[in-house]
N, C-alpha and C. Protein backbone atom coordinates (compact mmCIF):
# COMPACT_ATOMS: atom_id res chain seq x y z
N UNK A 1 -42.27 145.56 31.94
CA UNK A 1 -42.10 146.20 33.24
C UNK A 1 -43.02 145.56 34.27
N UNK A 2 -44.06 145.42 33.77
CA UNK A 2 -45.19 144.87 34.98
C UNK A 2 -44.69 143.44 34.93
N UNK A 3 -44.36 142.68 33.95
CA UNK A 3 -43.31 141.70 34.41
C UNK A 3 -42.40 141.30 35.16
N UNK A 4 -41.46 142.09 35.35
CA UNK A 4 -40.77 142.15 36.33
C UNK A 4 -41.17 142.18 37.57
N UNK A 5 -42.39 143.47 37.79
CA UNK A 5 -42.47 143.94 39.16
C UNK A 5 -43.45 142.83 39.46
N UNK A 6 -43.87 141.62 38.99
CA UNK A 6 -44.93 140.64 39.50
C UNK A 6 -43.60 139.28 39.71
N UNK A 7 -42.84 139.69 38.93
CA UNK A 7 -41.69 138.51 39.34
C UNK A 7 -41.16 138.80 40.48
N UNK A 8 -41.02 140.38 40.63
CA UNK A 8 -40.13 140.63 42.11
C UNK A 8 -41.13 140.27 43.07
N UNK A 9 -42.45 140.50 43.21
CA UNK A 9 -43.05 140.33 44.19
C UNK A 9 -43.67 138.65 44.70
N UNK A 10 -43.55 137.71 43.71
CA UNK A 10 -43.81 136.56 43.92
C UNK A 10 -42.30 136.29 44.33
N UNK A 11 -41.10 136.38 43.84
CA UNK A 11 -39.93 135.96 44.71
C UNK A 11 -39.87 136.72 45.97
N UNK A 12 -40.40 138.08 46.58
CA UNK A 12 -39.91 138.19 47.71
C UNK A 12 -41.71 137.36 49.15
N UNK A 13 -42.16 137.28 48.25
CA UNK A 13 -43.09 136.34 48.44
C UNK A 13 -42.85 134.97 49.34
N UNK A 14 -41.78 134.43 48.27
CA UNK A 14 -41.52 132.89 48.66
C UNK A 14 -40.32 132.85 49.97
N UNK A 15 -39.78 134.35 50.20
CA UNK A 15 -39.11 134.54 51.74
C UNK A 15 -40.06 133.85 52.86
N UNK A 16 -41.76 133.98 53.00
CA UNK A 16 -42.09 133.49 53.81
C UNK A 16 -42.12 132.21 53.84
N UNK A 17 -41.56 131.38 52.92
CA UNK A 17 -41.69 129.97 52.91
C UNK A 17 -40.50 129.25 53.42
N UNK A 18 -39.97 130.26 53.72
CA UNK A 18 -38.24 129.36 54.14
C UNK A 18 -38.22 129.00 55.54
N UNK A 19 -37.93 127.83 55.91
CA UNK A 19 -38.21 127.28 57.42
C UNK A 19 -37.19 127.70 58.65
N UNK A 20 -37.77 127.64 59.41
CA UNK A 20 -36.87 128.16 60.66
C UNK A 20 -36.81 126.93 61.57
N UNK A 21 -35.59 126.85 62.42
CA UNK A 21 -35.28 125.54 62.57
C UNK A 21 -34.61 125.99 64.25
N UNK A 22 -35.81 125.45 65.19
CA UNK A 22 -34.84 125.75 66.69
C UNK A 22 -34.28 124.36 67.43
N UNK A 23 -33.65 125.06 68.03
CA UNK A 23 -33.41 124.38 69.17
C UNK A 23 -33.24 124.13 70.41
N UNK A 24 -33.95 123.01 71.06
CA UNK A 24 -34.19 123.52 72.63
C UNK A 24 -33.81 122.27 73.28
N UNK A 25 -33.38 122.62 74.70
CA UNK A 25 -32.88 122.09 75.67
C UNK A 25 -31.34 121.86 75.89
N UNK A 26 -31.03 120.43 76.27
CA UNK A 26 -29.31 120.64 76.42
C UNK A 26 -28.90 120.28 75.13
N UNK A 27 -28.14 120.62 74.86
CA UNK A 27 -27.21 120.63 73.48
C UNK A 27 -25.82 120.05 73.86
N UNK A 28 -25.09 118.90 73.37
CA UNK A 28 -24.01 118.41 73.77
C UNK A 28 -22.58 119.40 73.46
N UNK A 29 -22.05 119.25 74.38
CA UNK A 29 -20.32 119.98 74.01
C UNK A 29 -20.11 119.48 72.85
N UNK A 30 -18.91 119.98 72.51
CA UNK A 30 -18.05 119.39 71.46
C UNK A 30 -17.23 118.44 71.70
N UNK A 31 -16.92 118.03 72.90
CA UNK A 31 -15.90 117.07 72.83
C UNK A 31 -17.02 115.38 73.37
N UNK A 32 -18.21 116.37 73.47
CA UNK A 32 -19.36 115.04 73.51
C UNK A 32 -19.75 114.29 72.77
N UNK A 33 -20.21 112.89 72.89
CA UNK A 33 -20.75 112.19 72.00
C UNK A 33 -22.28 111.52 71.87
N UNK A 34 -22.65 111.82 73.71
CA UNK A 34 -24.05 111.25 73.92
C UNK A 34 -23.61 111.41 75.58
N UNK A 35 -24.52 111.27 75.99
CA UNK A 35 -25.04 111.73 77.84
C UNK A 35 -24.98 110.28 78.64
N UNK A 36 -23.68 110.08 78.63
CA UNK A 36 -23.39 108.50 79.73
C UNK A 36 -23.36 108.62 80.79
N UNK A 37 -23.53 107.49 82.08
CA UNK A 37 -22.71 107.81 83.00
C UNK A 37 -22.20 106.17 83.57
N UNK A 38 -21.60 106.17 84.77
CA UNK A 38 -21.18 104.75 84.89
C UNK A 38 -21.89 103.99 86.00
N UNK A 39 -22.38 103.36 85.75
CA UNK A 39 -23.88 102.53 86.73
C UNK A 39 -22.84 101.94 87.51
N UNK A 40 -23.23 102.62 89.26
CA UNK A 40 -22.50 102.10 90.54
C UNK A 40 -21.67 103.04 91.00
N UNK A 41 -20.92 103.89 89.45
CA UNK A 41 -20.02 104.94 89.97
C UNK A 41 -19.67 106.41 90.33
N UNK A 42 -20.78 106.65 88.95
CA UNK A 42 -20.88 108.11 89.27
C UNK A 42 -22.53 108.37 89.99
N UNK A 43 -22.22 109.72 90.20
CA UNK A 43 -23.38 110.12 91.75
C UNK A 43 -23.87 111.40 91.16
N UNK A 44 -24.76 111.85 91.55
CA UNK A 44 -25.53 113.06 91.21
C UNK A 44 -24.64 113.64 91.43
N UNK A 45 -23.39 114.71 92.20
CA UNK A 45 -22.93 115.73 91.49
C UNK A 45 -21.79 115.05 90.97
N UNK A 46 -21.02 114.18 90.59
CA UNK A 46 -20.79 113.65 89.16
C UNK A 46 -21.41 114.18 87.98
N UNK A 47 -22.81 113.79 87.73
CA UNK A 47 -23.11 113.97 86.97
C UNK A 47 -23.75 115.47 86.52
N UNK A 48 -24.27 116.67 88.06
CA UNK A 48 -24.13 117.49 87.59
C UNK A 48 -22.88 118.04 87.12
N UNK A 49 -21.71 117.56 87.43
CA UNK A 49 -20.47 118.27 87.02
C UNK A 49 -20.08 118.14 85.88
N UNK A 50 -20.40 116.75 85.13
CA UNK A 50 -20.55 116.61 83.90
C UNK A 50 -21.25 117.27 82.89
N UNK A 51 -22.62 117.37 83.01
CA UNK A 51 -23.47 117.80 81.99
C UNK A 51 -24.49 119.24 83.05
N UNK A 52 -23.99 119.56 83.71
CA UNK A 52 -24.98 120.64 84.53
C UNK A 52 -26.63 120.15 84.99
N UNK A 53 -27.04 121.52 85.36
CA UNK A 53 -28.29 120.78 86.00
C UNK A 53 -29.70 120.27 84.91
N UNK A 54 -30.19 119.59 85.28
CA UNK A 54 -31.16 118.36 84.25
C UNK A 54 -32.06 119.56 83.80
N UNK A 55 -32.62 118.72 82.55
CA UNK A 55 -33.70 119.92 82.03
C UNK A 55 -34.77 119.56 83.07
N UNK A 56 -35.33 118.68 83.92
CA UNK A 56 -36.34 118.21 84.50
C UNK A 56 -36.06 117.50 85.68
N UNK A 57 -36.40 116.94 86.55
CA UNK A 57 -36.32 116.04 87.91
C UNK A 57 -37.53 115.73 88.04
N UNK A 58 -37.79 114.40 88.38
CA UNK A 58 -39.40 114.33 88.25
C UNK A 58 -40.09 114.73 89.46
N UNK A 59 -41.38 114.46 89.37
CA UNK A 59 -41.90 115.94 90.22
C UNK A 59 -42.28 114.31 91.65
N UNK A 60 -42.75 113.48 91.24
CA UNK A 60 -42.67 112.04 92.07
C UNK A 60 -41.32 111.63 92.82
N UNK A 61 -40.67 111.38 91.76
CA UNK A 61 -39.27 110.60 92.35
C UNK A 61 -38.54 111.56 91.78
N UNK A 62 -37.70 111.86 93.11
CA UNK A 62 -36.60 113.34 93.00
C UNK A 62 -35.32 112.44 92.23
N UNK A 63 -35.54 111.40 92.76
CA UNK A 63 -34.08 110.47 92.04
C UNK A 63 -33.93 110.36 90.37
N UNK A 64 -34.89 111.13 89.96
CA UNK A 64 -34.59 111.03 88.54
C UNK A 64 -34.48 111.95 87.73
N UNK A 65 -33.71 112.54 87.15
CA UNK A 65 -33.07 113.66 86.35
C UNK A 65 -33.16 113.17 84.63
N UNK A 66 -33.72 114.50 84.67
CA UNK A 66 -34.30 114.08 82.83
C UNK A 66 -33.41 115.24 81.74
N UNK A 67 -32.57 114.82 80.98
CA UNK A 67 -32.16 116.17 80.35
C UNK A 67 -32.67 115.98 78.69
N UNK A 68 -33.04 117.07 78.48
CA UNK A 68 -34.17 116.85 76.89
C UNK A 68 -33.25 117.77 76.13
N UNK A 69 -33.51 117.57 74.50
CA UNK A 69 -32.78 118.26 73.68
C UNK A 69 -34.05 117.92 72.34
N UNK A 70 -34.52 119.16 71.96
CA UNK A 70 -35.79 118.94 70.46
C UNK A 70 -35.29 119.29 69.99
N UNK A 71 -35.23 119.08 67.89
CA UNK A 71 -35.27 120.34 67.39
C UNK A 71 -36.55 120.38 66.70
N UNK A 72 -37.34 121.80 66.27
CA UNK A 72 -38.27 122.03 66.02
C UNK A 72 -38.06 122.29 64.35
N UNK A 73 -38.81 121.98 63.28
CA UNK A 73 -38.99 123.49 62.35
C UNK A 73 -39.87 123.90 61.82
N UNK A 74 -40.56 125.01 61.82
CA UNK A 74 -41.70 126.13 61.46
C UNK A 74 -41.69 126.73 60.06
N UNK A 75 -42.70 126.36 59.35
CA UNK A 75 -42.50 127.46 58.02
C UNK A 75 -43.95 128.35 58.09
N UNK A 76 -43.66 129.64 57.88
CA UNK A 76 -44.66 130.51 57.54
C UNK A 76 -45.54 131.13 59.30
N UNK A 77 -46.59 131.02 59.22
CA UNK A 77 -47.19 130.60 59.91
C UNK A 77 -47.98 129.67 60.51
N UNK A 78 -47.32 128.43 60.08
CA UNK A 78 -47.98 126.71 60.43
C UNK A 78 -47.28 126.69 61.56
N UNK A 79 -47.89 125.40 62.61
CA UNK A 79 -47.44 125.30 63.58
C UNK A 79 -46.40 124.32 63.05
N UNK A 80 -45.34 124.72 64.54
CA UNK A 80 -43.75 123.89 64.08
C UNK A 80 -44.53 122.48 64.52
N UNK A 81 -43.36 121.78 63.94
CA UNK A 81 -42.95 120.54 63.70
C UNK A 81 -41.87 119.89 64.54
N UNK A 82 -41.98 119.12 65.28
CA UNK A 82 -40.82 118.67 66.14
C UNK A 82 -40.15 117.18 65.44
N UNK A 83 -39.09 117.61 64.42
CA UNK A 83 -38.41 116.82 64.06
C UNK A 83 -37.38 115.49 64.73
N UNK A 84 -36.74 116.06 65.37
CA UNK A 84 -36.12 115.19 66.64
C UNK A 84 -36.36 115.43 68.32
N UNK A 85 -36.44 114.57 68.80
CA UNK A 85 -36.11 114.75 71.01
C UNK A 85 -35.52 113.94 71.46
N UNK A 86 -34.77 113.81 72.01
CA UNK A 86 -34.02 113.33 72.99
C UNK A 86 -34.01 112.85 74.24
N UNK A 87 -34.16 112.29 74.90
CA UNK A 87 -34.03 112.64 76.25
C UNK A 87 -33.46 111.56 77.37
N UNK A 88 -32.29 112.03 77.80
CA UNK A 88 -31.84 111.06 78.67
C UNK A 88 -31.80 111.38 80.24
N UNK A 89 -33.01 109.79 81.06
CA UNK A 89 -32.95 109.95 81.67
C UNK A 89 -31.79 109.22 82.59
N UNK A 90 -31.37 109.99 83.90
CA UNK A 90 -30.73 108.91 84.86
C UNK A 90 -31.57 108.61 85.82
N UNK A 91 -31.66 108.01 86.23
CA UNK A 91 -31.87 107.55 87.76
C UNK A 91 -30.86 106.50 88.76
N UNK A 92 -31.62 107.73 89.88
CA UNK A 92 -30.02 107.13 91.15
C UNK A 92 -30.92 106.18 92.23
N UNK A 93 -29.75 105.27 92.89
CA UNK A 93 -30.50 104.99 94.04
C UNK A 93 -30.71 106.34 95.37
N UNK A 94 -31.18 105.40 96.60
CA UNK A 94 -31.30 106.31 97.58
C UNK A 94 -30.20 106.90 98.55
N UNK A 95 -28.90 106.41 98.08
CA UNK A 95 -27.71 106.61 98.45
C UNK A 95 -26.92 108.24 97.01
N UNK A 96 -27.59 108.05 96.14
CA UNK A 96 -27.00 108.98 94.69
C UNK A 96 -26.51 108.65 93.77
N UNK A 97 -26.44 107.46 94.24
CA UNK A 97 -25.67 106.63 92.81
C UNK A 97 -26.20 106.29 91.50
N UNK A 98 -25.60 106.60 90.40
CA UNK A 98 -26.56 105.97 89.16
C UNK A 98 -26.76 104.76 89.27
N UNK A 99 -27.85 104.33 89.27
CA UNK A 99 -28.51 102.93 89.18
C UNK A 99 -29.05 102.49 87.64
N UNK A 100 -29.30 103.33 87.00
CA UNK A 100 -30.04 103.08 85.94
C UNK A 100 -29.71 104.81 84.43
N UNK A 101 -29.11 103.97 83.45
CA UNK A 101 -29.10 105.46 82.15
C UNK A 101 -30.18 105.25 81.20
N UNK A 102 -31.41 105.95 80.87
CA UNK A 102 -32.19 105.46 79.93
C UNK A 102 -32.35 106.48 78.65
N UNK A 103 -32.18 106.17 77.52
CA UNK A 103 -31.92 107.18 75.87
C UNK A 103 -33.45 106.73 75.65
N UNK A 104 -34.12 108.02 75.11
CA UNK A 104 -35.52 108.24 74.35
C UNK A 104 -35.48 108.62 73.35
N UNK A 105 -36.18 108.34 72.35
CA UNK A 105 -35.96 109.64 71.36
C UNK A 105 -37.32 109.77 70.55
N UNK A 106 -37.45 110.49 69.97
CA UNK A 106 -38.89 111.22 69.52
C UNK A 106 -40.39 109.87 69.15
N UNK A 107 -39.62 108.67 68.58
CA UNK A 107 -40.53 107.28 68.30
C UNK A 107 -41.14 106.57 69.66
N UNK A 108 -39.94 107.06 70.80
CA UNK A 108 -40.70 106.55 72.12
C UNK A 108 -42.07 107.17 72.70
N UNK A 109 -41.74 108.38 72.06
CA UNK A 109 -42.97 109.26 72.84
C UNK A 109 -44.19 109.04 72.22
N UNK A 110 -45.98 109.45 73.04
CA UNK A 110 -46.77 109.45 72.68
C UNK A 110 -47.19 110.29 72.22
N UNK A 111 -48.50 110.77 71.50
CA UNK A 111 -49.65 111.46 71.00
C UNK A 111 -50.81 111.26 72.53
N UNK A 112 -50.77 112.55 73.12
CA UNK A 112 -51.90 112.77 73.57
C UNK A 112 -53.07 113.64 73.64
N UNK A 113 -53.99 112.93 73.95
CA UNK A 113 -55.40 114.01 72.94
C UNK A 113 -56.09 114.63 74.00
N UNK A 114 -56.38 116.06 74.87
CA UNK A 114 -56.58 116.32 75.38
C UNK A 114 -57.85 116.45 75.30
N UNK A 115 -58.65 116.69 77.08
CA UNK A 115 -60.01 116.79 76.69
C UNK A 115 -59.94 118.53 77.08
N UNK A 116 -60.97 118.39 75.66
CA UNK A 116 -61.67 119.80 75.09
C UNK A 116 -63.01 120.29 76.21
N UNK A 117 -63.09 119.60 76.98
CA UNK A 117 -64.43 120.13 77.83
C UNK A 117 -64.33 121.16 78.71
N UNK A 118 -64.67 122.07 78.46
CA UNK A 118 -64.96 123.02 79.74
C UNK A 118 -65.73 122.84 80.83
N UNK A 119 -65.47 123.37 82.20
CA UNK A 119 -66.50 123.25 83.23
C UNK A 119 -67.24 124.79 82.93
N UNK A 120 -68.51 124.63 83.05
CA UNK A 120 -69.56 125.50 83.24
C UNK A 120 -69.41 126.61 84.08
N UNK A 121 -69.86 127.96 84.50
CA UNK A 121 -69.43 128.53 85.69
C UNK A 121 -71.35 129.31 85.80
N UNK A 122 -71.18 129.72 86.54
CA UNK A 122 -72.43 130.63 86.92
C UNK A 122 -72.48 131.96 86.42
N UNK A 123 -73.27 132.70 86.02
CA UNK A 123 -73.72 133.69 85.46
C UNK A 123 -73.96 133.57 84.12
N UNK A 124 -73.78 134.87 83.46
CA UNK A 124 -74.23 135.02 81.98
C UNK A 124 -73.11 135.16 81.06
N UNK A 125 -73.00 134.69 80.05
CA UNK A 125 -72.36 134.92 79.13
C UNK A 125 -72.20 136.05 78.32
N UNK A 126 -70.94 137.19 78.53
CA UNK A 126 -71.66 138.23 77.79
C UNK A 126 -70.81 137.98 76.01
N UNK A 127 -71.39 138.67 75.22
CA UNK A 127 -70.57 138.71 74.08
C UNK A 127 -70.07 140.11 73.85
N UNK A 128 -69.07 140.34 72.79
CA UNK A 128 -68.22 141.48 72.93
C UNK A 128 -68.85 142.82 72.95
N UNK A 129 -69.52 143.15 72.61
CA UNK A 129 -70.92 144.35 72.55
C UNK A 129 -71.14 144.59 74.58
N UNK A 130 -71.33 143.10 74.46
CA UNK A 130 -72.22 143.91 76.26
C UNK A 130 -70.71 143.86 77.44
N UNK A 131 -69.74 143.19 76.96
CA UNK A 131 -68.39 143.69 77.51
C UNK A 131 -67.75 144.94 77.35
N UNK A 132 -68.18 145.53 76.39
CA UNK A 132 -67.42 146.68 76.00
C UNK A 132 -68.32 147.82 76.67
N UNK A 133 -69.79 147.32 76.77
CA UNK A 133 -70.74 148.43 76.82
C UNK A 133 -71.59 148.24 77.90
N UNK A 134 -70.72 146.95 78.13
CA UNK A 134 -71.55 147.06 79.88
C UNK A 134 -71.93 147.97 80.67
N UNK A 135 -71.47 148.54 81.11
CA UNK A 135 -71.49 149.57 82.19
C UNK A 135 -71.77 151.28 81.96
N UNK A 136 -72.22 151.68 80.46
CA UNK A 136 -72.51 152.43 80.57
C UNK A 136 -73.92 153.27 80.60
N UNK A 137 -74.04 154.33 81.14
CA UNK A 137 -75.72 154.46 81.69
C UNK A 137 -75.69 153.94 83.14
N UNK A 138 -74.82 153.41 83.76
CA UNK A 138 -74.93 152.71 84.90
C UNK A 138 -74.69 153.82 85.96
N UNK A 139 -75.68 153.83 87.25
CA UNK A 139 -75.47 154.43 88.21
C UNK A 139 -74.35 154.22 89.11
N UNK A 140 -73.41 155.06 89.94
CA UNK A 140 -73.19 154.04 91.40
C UNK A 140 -73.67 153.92 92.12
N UNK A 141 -73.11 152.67 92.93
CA UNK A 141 -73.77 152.37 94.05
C UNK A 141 -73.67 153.05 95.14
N UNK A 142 -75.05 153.31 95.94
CA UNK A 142 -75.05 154.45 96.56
C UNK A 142 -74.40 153.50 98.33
N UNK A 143 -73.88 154.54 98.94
CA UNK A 143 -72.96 154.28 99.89
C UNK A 143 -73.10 154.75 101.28
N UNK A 144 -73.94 154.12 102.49
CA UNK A 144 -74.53 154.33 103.38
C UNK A 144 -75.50 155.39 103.10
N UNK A 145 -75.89 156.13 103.13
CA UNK A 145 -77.10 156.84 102.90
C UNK A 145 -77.95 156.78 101.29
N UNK A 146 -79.17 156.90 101.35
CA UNK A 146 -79.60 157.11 100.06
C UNK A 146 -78.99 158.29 99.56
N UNK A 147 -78.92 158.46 97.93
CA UNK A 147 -78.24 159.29 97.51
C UNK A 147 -77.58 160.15 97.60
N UNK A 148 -76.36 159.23 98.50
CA UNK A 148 -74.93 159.93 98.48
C UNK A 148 -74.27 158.79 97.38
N UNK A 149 -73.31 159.09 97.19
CA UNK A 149 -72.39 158.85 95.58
C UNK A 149 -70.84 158.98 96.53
N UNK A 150 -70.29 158.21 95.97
CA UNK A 150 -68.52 157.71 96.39
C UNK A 150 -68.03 158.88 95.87
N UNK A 151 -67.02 159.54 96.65
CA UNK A 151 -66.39 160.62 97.13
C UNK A 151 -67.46 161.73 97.28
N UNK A 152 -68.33 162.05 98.15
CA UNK A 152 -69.03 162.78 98.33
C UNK A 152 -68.40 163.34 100.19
């Protein structure tokens, strides 16, 4: 019996190990095969009419429309994993025209290592004790006259 009930509980156990698998950004139709367009011919709403509006436009040059597609997958509580990305950009000239189609995919991208530094600020540091317990025992502040008190 205690056999069992240590078997049931290590199999419902291994439920947390089963991965979850998302997906984000544009996702192609079905009758799609990949995110083209025709350099010279089609024009920004061409191409929004085609594939809708971009996951991104760059925040520099408005002429360029970025549409991204990840998939992620997560087991347990580890951080996910970004298995595949995508991302095709266009860029138009200054007339709207596609000038340029460019395909990315997850090997193009970098690793970047952020800096960990904080800026300093003024005052004291409290720890959770004198946050919680700050203020009690504390008078108010008295309010045009000596000892008058707020709503008096």
């Amino acid at each position: 019996m205690i056999r069992v009930f240590v078997f049931l509980i290590c199999l419902l156990s291994l439920q947390a190990c089963v991965s979850v698998r998302t997906s984000h950004g544009y996702v192609l139709e079905r009758d799609q095969t990949e995110l083209t367009a025709e350099l010279g011919f089609d024009t920004k709403e061409s191409v929004l009419a085609k594939f809708g509006e971009p996951s991104l436009i760059g925040a520099f040059d408005r002429d360029a429309w970025y549409y991204l597609h990840s998939m992620d997958t997560a087991r347990a509580f580890f951080r996910p994993k970004t298995r595949t990305r995508d991302v095709v950009a266009f860029y138009f000239d200054s007339e709207g025209v596609v000038e340029n189609v460019q395909t990315l995919d997850l090997a193009d991208g970098e690793q970047i290592k952020l800096v960990s530094r904080a800026t300093p600020t003024r005052g004291k540091e409290l720890n959770f004790w004198e946050q919680l317990l700050g203020n009690v025992g504390q008078l108010p502040a008295a309010i045009g006259q000596e000892g008058q008190t707020p709503g008096q």
